[in-house]
Protein backbone atom coordinates (compact mmCIF):
# COMPACT_ATOMS: atom_id res chain seq x y z
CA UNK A 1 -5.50 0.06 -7.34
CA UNK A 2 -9.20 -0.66 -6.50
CA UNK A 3 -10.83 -3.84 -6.93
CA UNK A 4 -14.41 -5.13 -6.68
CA UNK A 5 -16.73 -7.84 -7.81
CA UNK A 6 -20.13 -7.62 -9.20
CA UNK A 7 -22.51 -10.72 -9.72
CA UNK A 8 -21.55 -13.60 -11.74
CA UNK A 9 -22.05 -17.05 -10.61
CA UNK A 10 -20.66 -17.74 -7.14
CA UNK A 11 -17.76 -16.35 -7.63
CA UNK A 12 -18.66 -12.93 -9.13
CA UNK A 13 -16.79 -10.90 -12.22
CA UNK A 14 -13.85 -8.86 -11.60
CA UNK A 15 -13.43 -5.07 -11.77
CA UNK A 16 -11.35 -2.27 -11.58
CA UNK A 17 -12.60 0.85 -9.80
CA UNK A 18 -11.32 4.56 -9.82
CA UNK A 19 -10.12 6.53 -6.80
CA UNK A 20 -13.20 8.37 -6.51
CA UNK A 21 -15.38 5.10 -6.57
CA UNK A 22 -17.17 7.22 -9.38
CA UNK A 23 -16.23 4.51 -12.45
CA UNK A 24 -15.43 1.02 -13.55
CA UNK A 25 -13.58 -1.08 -15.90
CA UNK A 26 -14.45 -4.28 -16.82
CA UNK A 27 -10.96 -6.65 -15.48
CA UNK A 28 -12.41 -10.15 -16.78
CA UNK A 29 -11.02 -10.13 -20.12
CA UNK A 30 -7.41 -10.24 -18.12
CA UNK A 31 -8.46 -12.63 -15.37
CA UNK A 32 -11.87 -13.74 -14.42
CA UNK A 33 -12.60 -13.18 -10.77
CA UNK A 34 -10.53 -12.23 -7.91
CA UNK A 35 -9.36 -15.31 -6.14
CA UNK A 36 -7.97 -15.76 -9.80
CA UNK A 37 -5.84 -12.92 -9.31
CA UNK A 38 -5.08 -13.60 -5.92
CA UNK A 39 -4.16 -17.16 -7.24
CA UNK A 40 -1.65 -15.82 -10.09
CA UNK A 41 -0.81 -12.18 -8.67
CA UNK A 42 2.49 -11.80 -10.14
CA UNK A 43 1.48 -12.92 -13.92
CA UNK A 44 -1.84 -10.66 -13.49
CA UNK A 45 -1.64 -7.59 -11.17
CA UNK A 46 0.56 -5.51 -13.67
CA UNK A 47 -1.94 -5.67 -16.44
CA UNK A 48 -4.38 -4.70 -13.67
CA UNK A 49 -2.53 -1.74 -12.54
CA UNK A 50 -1.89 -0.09 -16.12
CA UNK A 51 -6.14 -0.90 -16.35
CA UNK A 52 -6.44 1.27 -13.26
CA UNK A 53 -4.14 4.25 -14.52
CA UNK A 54 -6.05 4.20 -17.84
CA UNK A 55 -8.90 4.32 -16.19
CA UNK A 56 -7.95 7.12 -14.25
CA UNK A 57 -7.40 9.00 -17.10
CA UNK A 58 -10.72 8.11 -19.16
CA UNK A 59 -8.75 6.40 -21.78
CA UNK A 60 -11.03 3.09 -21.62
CA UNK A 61 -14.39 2.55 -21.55
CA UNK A 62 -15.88 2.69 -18.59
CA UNK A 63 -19.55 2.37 -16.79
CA UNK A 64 -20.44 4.37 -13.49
CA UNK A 65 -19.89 2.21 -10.10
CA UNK A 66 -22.62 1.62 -7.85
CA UNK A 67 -21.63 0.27 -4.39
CA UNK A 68 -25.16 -1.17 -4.14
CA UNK A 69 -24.07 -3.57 -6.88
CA UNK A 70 -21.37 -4.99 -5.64
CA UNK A 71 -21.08 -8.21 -4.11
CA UNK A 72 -18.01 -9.08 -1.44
CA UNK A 73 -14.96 -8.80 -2.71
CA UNK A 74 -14.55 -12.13 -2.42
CA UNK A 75 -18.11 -13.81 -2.36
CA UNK A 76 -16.29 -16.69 -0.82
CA UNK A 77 -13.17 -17.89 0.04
CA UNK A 78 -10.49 -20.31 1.16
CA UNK A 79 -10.38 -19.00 4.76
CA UNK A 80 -11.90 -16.06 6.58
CA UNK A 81 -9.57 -15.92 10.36
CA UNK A 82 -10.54 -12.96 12.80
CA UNK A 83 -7.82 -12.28 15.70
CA UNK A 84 -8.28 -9.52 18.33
CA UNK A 85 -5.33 -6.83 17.87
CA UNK A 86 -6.78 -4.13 20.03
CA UNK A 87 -6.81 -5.23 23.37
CA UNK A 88 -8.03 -2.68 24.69
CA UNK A 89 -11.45 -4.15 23.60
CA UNK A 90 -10.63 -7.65 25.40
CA UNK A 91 -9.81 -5.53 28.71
CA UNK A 92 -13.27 -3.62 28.44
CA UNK A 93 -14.98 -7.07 27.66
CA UNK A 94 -13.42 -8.87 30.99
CA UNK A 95 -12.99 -5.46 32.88
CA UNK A 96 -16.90 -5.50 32.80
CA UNK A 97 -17.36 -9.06 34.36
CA UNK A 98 -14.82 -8.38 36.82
CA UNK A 99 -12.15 -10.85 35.39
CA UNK A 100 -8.40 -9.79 35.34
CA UNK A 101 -6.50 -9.57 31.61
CA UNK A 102 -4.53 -12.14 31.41
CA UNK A 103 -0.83 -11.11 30.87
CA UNK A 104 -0.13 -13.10 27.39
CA UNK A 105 -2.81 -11.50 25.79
CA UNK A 106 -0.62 -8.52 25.53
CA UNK A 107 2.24 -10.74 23.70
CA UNK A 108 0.10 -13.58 22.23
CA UNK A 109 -3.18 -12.62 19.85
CA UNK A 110 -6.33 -14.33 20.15
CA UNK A 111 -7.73 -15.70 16.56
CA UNK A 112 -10.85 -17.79 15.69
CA UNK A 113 -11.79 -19.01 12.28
CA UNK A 114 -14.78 -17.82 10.71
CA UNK A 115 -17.17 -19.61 8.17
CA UNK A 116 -15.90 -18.13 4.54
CA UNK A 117 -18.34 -20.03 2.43
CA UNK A 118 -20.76 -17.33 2.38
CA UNK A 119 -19.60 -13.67 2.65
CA UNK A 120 -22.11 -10.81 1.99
CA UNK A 121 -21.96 -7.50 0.38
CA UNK A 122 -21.62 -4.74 1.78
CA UNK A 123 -25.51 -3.53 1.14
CA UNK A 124 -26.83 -6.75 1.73
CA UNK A 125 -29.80 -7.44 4.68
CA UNK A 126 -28.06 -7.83 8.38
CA UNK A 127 -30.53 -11.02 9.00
CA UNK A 128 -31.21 -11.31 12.53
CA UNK A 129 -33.66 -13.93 12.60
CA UNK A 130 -34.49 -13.41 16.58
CA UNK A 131 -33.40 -10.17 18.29
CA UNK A 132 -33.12 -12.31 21.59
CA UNK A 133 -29.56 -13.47 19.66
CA UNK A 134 -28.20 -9.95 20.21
CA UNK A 135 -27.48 -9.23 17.05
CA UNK A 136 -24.32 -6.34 17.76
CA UNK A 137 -22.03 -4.80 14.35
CA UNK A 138 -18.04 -4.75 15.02
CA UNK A 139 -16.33 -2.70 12.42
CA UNK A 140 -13.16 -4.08 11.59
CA UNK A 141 -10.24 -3.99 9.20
CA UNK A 142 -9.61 -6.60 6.92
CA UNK A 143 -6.46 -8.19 4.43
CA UNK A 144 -6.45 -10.52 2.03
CA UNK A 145 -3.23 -12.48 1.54
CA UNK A 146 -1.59 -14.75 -1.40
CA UNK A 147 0.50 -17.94 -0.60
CA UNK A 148 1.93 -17.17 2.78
CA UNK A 149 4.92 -19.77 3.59
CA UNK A 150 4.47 -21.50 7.69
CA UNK A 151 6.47 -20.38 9.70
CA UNK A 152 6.38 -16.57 8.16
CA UNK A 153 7.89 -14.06 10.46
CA UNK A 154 6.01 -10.44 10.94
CA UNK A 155 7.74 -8.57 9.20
CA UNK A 156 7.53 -10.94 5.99
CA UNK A 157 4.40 -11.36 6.42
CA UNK A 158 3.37 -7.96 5.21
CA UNK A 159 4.97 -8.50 1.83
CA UNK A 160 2.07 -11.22 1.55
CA UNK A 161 -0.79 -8.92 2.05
CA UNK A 162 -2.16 -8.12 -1.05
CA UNK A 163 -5.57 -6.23 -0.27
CA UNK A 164 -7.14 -4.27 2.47
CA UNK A 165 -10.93 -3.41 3.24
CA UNK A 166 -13.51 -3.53 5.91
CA UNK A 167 -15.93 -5.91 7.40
CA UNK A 168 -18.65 -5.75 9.47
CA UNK A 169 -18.27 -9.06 11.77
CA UNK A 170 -21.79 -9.75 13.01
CA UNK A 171 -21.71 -11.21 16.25
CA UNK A 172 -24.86 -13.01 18.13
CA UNK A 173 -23.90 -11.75 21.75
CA UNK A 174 -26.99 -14.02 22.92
CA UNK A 175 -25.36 -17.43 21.95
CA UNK A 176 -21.53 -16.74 22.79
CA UNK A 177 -21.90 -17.79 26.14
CA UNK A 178 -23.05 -21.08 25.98
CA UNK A 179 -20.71 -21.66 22.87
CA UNK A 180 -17.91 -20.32 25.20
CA UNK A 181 -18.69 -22.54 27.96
CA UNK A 182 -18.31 -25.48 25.64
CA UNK A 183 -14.93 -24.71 25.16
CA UNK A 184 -14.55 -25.39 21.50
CA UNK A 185 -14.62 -21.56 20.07
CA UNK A 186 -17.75 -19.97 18.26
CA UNK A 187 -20.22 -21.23 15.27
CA UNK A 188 -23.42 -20.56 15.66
CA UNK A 189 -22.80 -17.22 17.50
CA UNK A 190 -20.76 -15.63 14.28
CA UNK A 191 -23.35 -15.99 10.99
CA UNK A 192 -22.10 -14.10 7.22
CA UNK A 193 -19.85 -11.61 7.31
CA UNK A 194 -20.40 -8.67 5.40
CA UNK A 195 -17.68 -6.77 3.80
CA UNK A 196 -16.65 -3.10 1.97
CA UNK A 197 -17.56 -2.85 -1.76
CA UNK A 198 -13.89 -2.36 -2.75
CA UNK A 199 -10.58 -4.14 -1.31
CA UNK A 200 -7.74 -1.62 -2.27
CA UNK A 201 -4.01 -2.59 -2.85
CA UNK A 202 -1.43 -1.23 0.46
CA UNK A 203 0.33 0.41 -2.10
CA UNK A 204 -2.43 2.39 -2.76
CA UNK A 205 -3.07 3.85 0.53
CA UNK A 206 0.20 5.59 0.55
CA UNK A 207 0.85 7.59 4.07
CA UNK A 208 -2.60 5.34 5.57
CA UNK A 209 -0.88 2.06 5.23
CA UNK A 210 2.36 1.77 7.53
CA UNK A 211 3.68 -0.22 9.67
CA UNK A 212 0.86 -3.24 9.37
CA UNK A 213 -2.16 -0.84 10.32
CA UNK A 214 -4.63 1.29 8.26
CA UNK A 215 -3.85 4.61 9.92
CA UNK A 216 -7.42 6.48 8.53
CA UNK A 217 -10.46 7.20 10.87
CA UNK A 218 -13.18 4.39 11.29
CA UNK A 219 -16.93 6.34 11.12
CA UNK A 220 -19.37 3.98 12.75
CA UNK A 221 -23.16 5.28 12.21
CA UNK A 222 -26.08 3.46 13.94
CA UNK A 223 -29.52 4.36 12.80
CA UNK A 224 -27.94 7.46 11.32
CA UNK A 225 -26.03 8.88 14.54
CA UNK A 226 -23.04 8.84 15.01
CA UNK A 227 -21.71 5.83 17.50
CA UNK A 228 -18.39 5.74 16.14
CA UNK A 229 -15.33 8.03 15.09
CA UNK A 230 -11.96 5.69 16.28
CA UNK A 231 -8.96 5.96 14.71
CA UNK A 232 -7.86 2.40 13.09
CA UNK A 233 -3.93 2.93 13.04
CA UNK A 234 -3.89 3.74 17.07
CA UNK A 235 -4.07 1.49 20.14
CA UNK A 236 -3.77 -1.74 17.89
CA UNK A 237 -1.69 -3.90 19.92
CA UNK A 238 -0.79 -6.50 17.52
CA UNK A 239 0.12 -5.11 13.59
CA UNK A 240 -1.22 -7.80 10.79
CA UNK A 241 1.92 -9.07 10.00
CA UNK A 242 1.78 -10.33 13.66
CA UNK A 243 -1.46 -12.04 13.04
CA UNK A 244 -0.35 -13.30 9.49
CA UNK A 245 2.66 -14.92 11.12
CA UNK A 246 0.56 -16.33 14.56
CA UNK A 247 -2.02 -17.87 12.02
CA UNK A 248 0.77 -19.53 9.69
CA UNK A 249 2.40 -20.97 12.93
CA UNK A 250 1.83 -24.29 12.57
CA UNK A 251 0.17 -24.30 8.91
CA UNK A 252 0.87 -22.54 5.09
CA UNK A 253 -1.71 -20.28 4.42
CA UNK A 254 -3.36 -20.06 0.98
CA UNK A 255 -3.75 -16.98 -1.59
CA UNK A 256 -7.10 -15.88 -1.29
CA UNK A 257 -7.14 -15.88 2.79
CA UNK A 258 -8.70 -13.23 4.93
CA UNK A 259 -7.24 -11.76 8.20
CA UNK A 260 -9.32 -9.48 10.41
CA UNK A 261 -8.06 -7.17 12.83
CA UNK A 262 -11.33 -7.45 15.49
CA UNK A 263 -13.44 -4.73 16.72
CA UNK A 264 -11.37 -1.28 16.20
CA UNK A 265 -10.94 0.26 19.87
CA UNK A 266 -9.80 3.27 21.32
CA UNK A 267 -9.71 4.94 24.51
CA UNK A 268 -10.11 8.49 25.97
CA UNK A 269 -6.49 10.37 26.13
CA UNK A 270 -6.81 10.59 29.60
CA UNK A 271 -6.63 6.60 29.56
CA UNK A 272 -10.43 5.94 30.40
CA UNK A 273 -12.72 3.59 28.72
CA UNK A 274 -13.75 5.37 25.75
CA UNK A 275 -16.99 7.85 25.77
CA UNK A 276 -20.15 8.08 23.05
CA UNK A 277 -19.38 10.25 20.50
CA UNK A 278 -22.46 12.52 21.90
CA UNK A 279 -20.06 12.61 24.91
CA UNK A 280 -17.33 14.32 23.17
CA UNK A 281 -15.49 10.85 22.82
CA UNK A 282 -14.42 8.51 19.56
CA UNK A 283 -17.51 6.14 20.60
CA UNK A 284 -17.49 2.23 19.45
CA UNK A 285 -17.10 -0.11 16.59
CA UNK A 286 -19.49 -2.31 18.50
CA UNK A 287 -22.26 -2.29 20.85
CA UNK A 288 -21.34 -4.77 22.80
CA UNK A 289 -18.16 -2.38 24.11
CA UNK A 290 -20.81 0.75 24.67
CA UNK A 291 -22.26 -2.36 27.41
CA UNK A 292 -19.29 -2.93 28.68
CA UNK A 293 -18.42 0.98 29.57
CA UNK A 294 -21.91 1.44 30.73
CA UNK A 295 -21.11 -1.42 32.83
CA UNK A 296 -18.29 -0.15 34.40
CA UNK A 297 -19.35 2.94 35.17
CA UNK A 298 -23.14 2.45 35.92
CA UNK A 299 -22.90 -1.17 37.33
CA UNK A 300 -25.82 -1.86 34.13
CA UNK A 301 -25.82 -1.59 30.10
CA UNK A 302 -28.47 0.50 28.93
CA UNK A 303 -27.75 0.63 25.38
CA UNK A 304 -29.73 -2.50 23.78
CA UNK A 305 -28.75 -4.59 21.10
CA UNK A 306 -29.47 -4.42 17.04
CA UNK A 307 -33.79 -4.90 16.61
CA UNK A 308 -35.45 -5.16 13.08
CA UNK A 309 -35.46 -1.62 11.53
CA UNK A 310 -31.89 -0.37 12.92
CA UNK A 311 -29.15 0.64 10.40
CA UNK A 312 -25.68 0.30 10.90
CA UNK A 313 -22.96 2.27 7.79
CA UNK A 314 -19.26 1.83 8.55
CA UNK A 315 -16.96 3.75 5.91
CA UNK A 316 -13.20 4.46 6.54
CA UNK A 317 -12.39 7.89 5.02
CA UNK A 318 -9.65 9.77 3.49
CA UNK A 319 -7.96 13.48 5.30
CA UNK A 320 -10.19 14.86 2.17
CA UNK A 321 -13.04 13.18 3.74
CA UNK A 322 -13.84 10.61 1.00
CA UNK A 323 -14.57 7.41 0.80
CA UNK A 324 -11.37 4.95 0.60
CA UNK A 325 -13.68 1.50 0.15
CA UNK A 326 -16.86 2.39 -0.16
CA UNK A 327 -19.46 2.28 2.88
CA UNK A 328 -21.26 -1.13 4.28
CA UNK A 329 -24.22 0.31 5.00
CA UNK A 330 -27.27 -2.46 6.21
CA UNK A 331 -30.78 -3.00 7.48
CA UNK A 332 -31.35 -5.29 10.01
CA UNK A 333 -34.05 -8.04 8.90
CA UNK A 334 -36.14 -10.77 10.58
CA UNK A 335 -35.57 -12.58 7.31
């Protein structure tokens, strides 16, 4: 089953979208909008799922879908918590700077909590009010959970998840630093995130969704080259009922929560810092790790940040080479 929302209030109006992304079907007359479902899953996601199989088979009316219409998912919601699951894009980051790894981040995820009262669609503006900011994309994968008990363990955890899409995480590589040196965590460095037109149900997936990871490639396009084609399901260290059960620790976590899994990373086979995909290699969800590499092996970046003008479309896409949620595709603004 595919979900989105279109505009309606701040909260936007539920629908149900075909496999193809071609179609929808009006979902409000069952349950308004989807933290409502994500509120009452049990009582509503059955009706939901016979809406979906009728639609597949034109038995309802329905109205063509338009991924420009679509708002996020969720417009906003009760909590929006990014970890770091592949470490390989922590290494690169300290690897650069000439810091050492530190052991536990191989056993122990990193996690910061983002601001969820405003989340963008997926064709919104990328408003990047001063370019000095470094305005960078990381292409991620997100879930969306219900009620998740504290104390969860992993492998429960994944009977929680209830929805799985994208997000581009926009990060202001200018202002991390200071914020870092502070030592209280990031808040004016991480502004809106922006997410996929569609959140799909793991059930739906099939074969892509196993194990805790969304095993379908990750196509990265920056002003309409390619900068990245990783592979989501590999190198990610820590699976998301890992960072479902590491965020409910210490705390419940309520229906209508969103996990991210941090910048997708990969590496050459050989075991190398991955290459651009101009150099034969699966590139980067982020500029930021480009930097890094250029770092390492040139002793300088050369690859600058986003400027007004750029582009940046991340899509996720099936081995028939469609579409699974629908593109976030963006324009960088001064605003």
């Amino acid at each position: 089953m595919k979900l989105a929302s279109l505009p309606q209030r701040r909260d936007g109006r539920l629908i149900v979208v075909s496999d193809d992304l071609a179609w929808y079907a009006d979902a409000d007359h069952v349950v308004p909008t989807m933290q409502g479902l994500l509120d009452e899953w049990e009582r509503h996601a059955p009706y939901l799922e016979a809406l979906a199989i009728e639609l597949q088979h034109g038995a309802i009316p329905r109205k063509r879908f338009h991924e420009r219409e679509a708002t996020a998912p969720l417009p906003r919601a009760f909590q929006w918590a990014d970890g770091s699951a592949y470490v390989n894009h922590v290494e690169l980051v300290r690897q650069a700077r000439g810091a050492q790894l530190p052991a536990s981040f191989w056993t122990d995820p990193l996690m910061y909590q983002g601001g969820s009262d405003d989340l963008r669609g997926a064709r919104d503006p990328l408003v990047l009010r001063d370019e000095a900011w470094g305005g960078d994309l990381e292409a991620e994968v997100v879930v969306v959970t219900g009620d998740v008990p504290q104390g969860v363990s992993p492998e429960a955890a994944l009977d929680h998840i209830r929805l799985v899409g994208l997000v581009n995480d926009v990060s202001l590589r200018g202002l991390i630093p200071d914020e870092l040196a502070k030592g209280f965590g990031f808040v004016q460095s991480k502004p809106a995130s922006h997410f996929s037109p569609v959140f799909v149900t793991p059930a739906s997936l099939g074969a892509a969704w196993t194990g805790g990871k969304l095993h379908l490639p990750l196509h990265v396009d920056l002003n309409g080259h390619a900068f990245g084609r990783l592979e989501a399901g590999e190198e990610m260290t820590f699976d998301f009922g890992t960072l479902i059960a590491h965020l409910a620790k210490t705390r419940a976590i309520g229906a209508g929560s969103i996990i991210g899994s941090g910048t997708v990373s990969n590496r050459d086979p050989d075991g190398s810092p991955g290459r651009p995909v101009a150099e034969g290699g699966r590139g980067y969800a982020c500029i930021a790790e480009q930097r890094m590499v250029e770092t390492i092996r040139h002793g300088a970046p050369a690859t600058p940040f986003l400027r007004h003008g750029d582009t940046v479309r991340i899509e996720a896409k099936d081995a028939k080479g469609h579409s699974v949620f629908g593109a976030i595709e963006q324009h960088v603004v001064a605003g």
